[in-house]
Protein backbone atom coordinates (compact mmCIF):
# COMPACT_ATOMS: atom_id res chain seq x y z
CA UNK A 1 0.00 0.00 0.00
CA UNK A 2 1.45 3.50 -0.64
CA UNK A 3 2.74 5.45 2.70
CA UNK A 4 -0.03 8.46 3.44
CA UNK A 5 1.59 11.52 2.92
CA UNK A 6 -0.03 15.00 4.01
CA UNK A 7 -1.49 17.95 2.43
CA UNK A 8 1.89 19.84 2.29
CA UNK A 9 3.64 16.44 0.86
CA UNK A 10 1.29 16.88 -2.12
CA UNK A 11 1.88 20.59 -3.08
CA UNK A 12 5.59 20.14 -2.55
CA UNK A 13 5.17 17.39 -4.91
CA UNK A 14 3.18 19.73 -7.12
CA UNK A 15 5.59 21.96 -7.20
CA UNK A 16 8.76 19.77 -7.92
CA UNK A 17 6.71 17.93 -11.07
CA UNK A 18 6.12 21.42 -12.13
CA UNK A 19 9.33 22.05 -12.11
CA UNK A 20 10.74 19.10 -13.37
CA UNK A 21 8.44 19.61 -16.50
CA UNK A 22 9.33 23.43 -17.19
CA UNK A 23 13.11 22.46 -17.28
CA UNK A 24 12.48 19.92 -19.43
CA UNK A 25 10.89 21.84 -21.72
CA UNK A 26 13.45 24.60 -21.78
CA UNK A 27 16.24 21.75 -22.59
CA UNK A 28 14.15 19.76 -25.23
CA UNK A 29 12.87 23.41 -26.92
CA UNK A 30 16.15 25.30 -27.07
CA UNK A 31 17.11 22.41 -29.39
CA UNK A 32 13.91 22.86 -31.29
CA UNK A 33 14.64 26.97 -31.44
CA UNK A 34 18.47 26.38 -32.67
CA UNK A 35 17.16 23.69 -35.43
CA UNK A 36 17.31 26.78 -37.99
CA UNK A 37 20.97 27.79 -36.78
CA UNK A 38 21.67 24.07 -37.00
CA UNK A 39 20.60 23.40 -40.67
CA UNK A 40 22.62 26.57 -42.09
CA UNK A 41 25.59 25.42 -39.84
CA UNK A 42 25.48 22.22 -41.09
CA UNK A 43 24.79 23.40 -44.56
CA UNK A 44 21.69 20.79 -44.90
CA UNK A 45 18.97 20.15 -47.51
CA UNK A 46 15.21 19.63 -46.05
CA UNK A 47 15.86 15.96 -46.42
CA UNK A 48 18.80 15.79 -44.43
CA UNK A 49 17.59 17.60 -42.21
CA UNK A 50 14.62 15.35 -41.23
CA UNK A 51 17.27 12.23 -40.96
CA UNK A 52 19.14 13.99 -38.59
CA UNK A 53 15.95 15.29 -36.90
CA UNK A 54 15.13 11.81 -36.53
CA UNK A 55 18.12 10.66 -34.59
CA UNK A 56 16.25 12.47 -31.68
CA UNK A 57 13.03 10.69 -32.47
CA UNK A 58 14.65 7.49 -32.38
CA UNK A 59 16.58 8.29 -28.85
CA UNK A 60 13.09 8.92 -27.64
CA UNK A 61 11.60 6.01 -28.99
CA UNK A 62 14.07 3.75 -27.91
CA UNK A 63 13.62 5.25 -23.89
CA UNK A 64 10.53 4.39 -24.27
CA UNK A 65 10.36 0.95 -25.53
CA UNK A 66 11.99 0.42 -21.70
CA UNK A 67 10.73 3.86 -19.92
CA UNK A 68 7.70 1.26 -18.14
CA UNK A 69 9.80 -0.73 -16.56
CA UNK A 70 12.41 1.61 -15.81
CA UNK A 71 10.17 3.90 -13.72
CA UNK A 72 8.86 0.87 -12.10
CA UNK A 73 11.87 -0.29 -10.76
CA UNK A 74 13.58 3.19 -9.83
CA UNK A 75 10.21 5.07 -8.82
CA UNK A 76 10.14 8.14 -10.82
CA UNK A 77 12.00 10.06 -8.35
CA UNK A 78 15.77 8.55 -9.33
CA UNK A 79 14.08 7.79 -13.06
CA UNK A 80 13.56 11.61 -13.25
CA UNK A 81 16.97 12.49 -11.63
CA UNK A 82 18.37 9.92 -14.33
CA UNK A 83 16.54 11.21 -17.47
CA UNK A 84 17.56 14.89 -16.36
CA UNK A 85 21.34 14.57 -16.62
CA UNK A 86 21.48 12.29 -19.89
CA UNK A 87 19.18 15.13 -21.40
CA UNK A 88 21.77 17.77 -20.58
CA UNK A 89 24.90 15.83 -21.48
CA UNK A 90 22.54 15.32 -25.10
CA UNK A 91 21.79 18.86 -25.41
CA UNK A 92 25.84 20.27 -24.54
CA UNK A 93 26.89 17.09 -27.05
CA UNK A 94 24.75 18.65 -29.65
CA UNK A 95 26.06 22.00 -28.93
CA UNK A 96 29.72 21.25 -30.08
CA UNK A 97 28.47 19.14 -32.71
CA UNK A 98 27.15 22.35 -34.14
CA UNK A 99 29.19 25.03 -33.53
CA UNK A 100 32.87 24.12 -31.90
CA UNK A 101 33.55 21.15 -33.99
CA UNK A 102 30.52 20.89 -36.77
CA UNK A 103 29.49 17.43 -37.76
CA UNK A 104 26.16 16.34 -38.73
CA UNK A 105 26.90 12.97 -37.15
CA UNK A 106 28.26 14.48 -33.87
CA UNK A 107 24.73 17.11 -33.75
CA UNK A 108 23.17 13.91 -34.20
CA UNK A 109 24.46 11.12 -31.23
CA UNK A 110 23.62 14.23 -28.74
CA UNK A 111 20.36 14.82 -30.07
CA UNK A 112 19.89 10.71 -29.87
CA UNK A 113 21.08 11.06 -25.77
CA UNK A 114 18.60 14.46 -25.52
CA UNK A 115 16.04 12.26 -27.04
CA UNK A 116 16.50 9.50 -24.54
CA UNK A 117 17.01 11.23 -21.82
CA UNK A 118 13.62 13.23 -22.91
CA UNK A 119 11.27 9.73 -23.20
CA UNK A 120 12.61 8.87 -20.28
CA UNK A 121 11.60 11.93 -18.31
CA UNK A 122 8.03 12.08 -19.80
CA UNK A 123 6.97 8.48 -18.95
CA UNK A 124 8.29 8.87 -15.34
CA UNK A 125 6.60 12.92 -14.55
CA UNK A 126 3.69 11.99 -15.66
CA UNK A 127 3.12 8.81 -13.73
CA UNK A 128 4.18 10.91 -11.01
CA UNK A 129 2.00 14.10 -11.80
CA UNK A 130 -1.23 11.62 -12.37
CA UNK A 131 -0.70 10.96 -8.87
CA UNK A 132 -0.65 14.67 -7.54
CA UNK A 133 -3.53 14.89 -9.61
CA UNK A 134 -5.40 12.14 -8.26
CA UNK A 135 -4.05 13.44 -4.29
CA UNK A 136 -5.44 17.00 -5.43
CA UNK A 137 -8.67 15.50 -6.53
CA UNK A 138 -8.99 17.72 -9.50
CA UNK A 139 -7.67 18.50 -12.92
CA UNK A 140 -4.01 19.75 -13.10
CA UNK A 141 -2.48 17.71 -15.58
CA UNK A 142 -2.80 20.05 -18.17
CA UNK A 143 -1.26 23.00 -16.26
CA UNK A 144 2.17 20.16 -15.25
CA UNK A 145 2.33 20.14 -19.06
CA UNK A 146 1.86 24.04 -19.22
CA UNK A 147 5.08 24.49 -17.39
CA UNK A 148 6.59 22.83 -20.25
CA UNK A 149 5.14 24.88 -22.65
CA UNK A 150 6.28 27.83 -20.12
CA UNK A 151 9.47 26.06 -20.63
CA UNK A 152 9.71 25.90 -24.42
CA UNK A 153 8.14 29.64 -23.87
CA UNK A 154 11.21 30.74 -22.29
CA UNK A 155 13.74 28.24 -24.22
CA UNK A 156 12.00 29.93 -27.53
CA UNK A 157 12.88 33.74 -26.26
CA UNK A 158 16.62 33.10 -25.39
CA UNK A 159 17.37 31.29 -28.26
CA UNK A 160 15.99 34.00 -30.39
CA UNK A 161 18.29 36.57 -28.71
CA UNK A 162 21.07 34.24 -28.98
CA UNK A 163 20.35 33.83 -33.17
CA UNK A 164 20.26 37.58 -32.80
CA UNK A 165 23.06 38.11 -30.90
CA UNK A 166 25.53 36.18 -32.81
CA UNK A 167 25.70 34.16 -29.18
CA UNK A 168 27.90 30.77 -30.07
CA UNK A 169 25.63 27.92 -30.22
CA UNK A 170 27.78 25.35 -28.35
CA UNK A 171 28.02 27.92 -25.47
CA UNK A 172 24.36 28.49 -25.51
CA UNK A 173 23.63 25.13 -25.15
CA UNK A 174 26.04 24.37 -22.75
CA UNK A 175 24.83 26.73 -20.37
CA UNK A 176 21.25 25.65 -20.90
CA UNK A 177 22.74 21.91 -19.82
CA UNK A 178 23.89 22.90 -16.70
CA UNK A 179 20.85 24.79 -15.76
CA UNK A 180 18.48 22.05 -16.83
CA UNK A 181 20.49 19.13 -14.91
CA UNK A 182 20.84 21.10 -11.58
CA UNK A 183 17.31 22.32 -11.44
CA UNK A 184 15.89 19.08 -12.00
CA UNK A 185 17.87 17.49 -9.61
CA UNK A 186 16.76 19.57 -7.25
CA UNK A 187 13.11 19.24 -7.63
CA UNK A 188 13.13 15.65 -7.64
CA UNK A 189 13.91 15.76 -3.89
CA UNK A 190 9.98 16.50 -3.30
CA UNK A 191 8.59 13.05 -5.09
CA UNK A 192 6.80 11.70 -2.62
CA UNK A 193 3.70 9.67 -4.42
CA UNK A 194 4.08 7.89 -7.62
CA UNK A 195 6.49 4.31 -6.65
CA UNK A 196 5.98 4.71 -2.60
CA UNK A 197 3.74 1.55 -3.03
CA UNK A 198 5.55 -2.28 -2.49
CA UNK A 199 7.17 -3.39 -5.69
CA UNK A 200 5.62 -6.85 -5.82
CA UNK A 201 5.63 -8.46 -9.53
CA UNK A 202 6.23 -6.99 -12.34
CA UNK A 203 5.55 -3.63 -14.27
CA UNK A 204 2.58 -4.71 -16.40
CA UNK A 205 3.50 -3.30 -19.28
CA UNK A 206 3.25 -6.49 -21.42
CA UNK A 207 -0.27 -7.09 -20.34
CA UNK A 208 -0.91 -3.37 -21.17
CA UNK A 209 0.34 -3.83 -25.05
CA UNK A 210 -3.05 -6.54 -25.18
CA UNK A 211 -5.72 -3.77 -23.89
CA UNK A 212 -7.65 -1.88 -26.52
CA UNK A 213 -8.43 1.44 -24.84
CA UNK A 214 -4.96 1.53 -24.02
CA UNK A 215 -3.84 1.06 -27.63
CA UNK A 216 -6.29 3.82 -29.24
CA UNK A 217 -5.60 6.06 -26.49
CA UNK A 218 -2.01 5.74 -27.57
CA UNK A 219 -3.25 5.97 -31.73
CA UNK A 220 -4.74 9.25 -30.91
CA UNK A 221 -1.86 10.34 -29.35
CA UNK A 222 0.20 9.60 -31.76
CA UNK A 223 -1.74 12.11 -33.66
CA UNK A 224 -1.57 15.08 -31.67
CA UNK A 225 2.31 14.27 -30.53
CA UNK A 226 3.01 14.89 -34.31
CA UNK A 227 0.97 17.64 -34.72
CA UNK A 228 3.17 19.13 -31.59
CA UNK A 229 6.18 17.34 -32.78
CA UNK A 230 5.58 18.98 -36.49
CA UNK A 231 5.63 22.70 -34.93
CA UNK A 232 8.64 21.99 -32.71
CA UNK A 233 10.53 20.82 -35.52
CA UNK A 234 9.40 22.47 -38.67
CA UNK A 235 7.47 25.66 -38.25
CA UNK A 236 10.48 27.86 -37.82
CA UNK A 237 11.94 26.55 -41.14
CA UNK A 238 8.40 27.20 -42.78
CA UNK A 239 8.19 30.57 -42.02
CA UNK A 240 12.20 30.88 -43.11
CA UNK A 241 11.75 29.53 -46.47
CA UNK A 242 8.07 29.92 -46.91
CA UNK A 243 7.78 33.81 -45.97
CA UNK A 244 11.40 34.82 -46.34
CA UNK A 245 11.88 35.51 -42.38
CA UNK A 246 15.52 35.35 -41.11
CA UNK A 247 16.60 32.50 -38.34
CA UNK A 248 15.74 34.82 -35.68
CA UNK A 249 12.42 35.86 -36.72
CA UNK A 250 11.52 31.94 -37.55
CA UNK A 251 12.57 30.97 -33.75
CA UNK A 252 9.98 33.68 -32.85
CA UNK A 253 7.37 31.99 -34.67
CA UNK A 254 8.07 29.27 -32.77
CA UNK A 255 7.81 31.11 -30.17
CA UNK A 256 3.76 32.18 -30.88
CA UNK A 257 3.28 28.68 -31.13
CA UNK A 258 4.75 27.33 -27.74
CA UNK A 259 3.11 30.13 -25.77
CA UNK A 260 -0.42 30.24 -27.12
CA UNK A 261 0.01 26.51 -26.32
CA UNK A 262 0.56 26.94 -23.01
CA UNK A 263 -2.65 29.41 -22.54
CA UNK A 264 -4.68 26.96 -23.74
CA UNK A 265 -2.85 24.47 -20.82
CA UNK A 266 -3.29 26.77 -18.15
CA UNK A 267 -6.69 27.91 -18.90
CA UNK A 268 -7.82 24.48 -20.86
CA UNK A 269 -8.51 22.71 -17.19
CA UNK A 270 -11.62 25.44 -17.35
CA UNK A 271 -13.09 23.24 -20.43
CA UNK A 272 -12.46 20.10 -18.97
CA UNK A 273 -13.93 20.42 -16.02
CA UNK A 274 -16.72 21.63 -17.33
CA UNK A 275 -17.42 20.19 -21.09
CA UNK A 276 -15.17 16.78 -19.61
CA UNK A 277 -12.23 15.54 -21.59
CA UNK A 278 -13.94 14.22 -24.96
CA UNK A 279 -15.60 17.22 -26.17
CA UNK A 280 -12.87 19.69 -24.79
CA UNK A 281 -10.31 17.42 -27.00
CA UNK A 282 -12.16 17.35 -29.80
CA UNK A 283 -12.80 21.24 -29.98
CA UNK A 284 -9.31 21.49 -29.68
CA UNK A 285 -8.46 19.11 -32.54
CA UNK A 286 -10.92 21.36 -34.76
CA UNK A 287 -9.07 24.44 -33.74
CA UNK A 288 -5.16 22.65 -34.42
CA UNK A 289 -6.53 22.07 -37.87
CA UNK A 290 -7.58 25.31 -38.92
CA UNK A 291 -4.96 26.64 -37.61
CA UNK A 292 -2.55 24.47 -39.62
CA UNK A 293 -4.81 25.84 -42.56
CA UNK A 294 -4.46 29.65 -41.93
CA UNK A 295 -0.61 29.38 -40.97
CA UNK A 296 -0.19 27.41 -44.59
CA UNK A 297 -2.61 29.39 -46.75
CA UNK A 298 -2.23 33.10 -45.38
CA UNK A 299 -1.80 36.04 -47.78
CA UNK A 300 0.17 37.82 -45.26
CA UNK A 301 2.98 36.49 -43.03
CA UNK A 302 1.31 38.15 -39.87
CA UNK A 303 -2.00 36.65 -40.54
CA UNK A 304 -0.07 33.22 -41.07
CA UNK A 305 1.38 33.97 -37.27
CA UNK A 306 -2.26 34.21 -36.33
CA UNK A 307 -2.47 30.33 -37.68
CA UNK A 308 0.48 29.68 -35.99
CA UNK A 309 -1.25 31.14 -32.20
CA UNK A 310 -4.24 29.33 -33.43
CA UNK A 311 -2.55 25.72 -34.15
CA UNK A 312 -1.02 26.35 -30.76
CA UNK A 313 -4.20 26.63 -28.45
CA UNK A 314 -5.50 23.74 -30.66
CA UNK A 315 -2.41 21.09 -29.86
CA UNK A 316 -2.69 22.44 -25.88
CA UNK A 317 -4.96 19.72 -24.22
CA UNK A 318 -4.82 16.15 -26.59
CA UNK A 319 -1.43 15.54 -25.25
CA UNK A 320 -2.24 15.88 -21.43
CA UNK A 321 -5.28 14.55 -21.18
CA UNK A 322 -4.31 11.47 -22.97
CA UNK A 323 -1.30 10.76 -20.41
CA UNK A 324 -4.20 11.58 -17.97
CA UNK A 325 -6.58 9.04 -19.78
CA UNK A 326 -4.07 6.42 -19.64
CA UNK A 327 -3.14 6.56 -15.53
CA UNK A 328 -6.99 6.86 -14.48
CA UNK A 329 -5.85 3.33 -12.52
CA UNK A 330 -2.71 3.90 -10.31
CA UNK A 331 -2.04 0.33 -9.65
CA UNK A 332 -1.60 0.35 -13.71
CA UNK A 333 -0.36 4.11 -14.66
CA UNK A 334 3.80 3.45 -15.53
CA UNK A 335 2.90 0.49 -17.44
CA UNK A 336 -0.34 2.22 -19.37
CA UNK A 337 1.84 5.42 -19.94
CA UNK A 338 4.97 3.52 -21.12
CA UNK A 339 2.42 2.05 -23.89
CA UNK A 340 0.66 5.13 -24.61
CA UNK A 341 3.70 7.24 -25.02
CA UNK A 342 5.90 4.48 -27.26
CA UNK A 343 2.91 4.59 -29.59
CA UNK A 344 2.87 8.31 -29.33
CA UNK A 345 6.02 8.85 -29.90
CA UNK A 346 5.89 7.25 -33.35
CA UNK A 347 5.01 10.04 -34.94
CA UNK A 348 8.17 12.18 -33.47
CA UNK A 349 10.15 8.53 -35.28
CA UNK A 350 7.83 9.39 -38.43
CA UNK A 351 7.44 13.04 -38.74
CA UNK A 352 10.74 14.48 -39.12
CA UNK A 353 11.70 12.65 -42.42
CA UNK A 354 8.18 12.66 -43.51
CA UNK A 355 7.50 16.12 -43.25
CA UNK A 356 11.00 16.77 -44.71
CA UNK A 357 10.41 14.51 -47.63
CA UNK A 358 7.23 16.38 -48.44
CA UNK A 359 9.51 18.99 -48.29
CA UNK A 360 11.29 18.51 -51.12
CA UNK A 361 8.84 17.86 -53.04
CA UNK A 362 5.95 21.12 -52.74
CA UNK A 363 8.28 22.44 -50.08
CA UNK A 364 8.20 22.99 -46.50
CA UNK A 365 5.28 25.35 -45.29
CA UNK A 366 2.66 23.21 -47.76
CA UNK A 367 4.19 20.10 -46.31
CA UNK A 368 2.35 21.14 -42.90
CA UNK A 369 -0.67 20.21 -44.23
CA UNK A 370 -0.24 16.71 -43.40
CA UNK A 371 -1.26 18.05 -40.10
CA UNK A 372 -5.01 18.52 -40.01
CA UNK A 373 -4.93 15.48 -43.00
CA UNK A 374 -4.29 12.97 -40.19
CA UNK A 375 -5.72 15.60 -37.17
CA UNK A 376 -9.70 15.03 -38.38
CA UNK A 377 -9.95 11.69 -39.01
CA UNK A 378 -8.65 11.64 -35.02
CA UNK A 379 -12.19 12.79 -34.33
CA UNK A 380 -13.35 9.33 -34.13
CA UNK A 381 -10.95 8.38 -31.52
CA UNK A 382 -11.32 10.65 -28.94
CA UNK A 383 -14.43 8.75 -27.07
CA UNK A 384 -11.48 6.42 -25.86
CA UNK A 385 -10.69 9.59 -23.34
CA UNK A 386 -13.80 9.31 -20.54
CA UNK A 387 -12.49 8.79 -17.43
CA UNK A 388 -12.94 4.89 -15.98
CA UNK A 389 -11.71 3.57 -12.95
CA UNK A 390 -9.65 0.76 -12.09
CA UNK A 391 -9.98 -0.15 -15.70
C-alpha cells in the first residue's frame, strides 16, 4: 500500500513535477529553437535535415520501448533524476556538434542522448504528476504540461536573442545543460507519491500492449504528438523559407506557437472540467486544424502567425489529457503510460523525415498540411478519453 503523505507532501510534490516539467521543456525546446541555426551550420537540404531530426526521435523512442519498466523499478524520483542529466549531457553534445567542432553525425548522437534522456523523463513525470492529480482530486495535468510549454516559452525567447546576438551555439547550449540538470535534480527531492507503493511483480507493461483502450488512447496520441512534434521541428523553417523571415524571426514563430500553447494548458482545465475531456479534445483538434490551414494558406505572413497562435491553443490539451486518460488506474499508470507514449512517440520517429520529404517535393510550409490530414480523421478516436476507474 502506498505510505499516506499529508497535504503539504502533495503541493511540494506539485511543485517539484512542475518544475521538473518546465526544465524539461526549456532543454528539449532550445534544441527545437536552434534547429534553424543548426541546418545553415550544417549546410543541410530539407531531407537531411529530417534524418538527422530523426536521430532524436529514435533516442526517444528507444527510452521508451523500456521507460515502463524503468520507472517501475527506480520510482520516478531517481528515473527523473536519471533522465535529467542524460538530457543535458545530449543537449551540450549537440552544442559542439554544431558550432565548436561541426558534424552532422556528432549534432546527431547528442540529439539521440537528448532524445532519450527526454522519453525517459516524460513516462516517469507523468506517472508521477497523475498521482498529484489524483491526491489534489482535481484536474491539473494540463497546467504540469503548461510548465513545459512555459518552458519551451522561455527556451524559444533566449534562443531568439542568442540567433540575434551572434551568441555561439555550443556555449548556448552548454549553459542551458547545466541549468536544466541542476534544477531538476533539485526538484526531484519532493517526489513523494508515484512508486511509494511495495514493488511486488512486475511492471505490467506487457499485459498493457493486449488492452484496446490503451492502444487507441495511444493511436490518438500519436496524432496530436506529431501535430506538436511537427511545430517543434518544422514551423520555424516554414516561415524561413516559406515567408522569407531570417533564423531569428523563424525561432519567434516558434515562439507564438509554444506560448499560445501553453494558454490553452493553463486555462484548458476550465473546459475540462466543465465540457469533460472528450468534447474539450475534440474542440481542440478542430481548432489545431484550422490553424494548420491559416498558418499554410495566409496572404500575409502576420495573418499566417495568427495560424500559428491558433494551431497552438489547438495542440494544448490532446497531449495531457491522454497521459491523464491512460493513468486513471494507479495500480496500472507506468505500465499504461509507457504504452501510450511508445505509440505516441511514433510520430516524433515518423514526422521528421516525412514532413522533410514532403519537403522537397511542394516544399516545407505546404508540407504542414499533413497536419489537419491525419488531425480530423482523429475525431473518431477521442471517445477512448472518458475517465474509468480501475480499468
Amino acid at each position: 500500500m502506498a505510505v499516506a503523505v499529508s497535504r503539504e507532501q502533495v503541493r511540494a510534490a506539485a511543485a517539484g513535477v512542475a518544475v521538473t516539467f518546465g526544465l524539461n521543456g526549456v532543454g528539449v525546446a532550445t534544441w527545437f529553437a536552434r534547429v534553424p541555426t543548426a541546418r545553415d551550420a550544417l549546410g543541410l537540404t530539407p531531407a537531411a535535415l529530417g534524418l538527422l531530426l530523426l536521430s532524436m526521435s529514435v533516442g526517444a523512442f528507444a527510452a521508451m520501448l523500456t521507460a515502463g519498466e524503468v520507472t517501475h523499478r527506480l520510482r520516478p524520483k531517481r528515473a527523473v533524476a536519471v533522465a535529467a542529466v542524460t538530457v543535458s549531457v545530449g543537449l551540450a553534445v549537440a552544442g559542439i556538434g554544431i558550432g565548436a567542432f561541426p558534424s552532422p553525425v556528432l549534432t546527431g548522437i547528442g540529439i539521440f542522448t537528448l532524445g532519450y534522456g527526454s522519453g525517459l523523463c516524460d513516462v516517469a513525470m507523468n506517472v508521477e504528476a497523475a498521482e498529484v492529480e489524483r491526491a489534489l482530486a482535481k484536474t491539473v495535468m494540463p497546467r504540469f504540461h503548461a510548465m513545459w510549454s512555459l518552458g519551451t516559452v522561455v527556451a524559444a525567447g533566449l534562443a531568439s536573442f542568442a540567433a540575434w546576438a551572434l551568441l555561439p551555439v555550443t556555449a548556448h547550449l552548454g549553459v542551458v545543460a547545466l541549468v536544466v540538470a541542476v534544477g531538476t535534480l533539485f526538484a526531484t527531492r519532493t517526489y513523494r507519491l508515484a512508486g511509494e507503493a511495495e514493488h511486488g511483480g512486475g511492471s505490467g507493461v506487457l499485459a498493457a500492449w493486449r488492452e484496446p483502450r490503451t492502444l487507441l488512447i495511444g493511436l490518438l496520441v500519436l496524432v496530436l504528438a506529431f501535430t506538436e512534434g511537427t511545430a517543434n521541428d518544422w514551423v520555424g523553417v516554414a516561415f524561413v523559407d516559406g515567408y522569407d523571415l531570417d533564423p531569428a524571426l523563424g525561432a519567434a514563430v516558434f515562439g507564438v506557437f509554444v506560448t499560445t500553447m501553453t494558454f490553452g494548458r493553463v486555462f484548458g482545465t476550465i473546459a475540462l472540467d466543465r465540457w469533460g475531456r472528450v468534447p474539450a479534445v475534440g474542440l481542440s483538434i478542430v481548432l489545431a486544424a484550422a490553424g494548420v490551414a491559416l498558418a499554410v494558406f495566409a496572404s500575409s505572413p502576420v495573418l499566417a502567425v495568427v495560424g500559428v497562435g491558433v494551431w497552438g491553443l489547438g495542440t494544448a490539451l490532446g497531449f495531457p489529457v491522454g497521459m491523464s486518460a491512460a493513468a486513471d488506474d494507479p495500480e496500472r499508470a507506468a505500465a499504461r503510460v509507457s504504452v501510450v507514449a511508445v505509440i505516441g512517440y511514433t510520430a516524433f520517429l515518423a514526422g521528421p523525415p516525412l514532413v522533410g520529404f514532403l519537403g522537397n517535393e511542394v516544399g516545407v510550409l505546404k508540407a504542414l498540411l499533413i497536419v489537419p490530414v491525419l488531425l480530423l480523421p482523429a475525431l473518431a478516436l477521442t471517445p477512448m478519453l472518458k475517465p474509468v476507474k480501475n480499468s
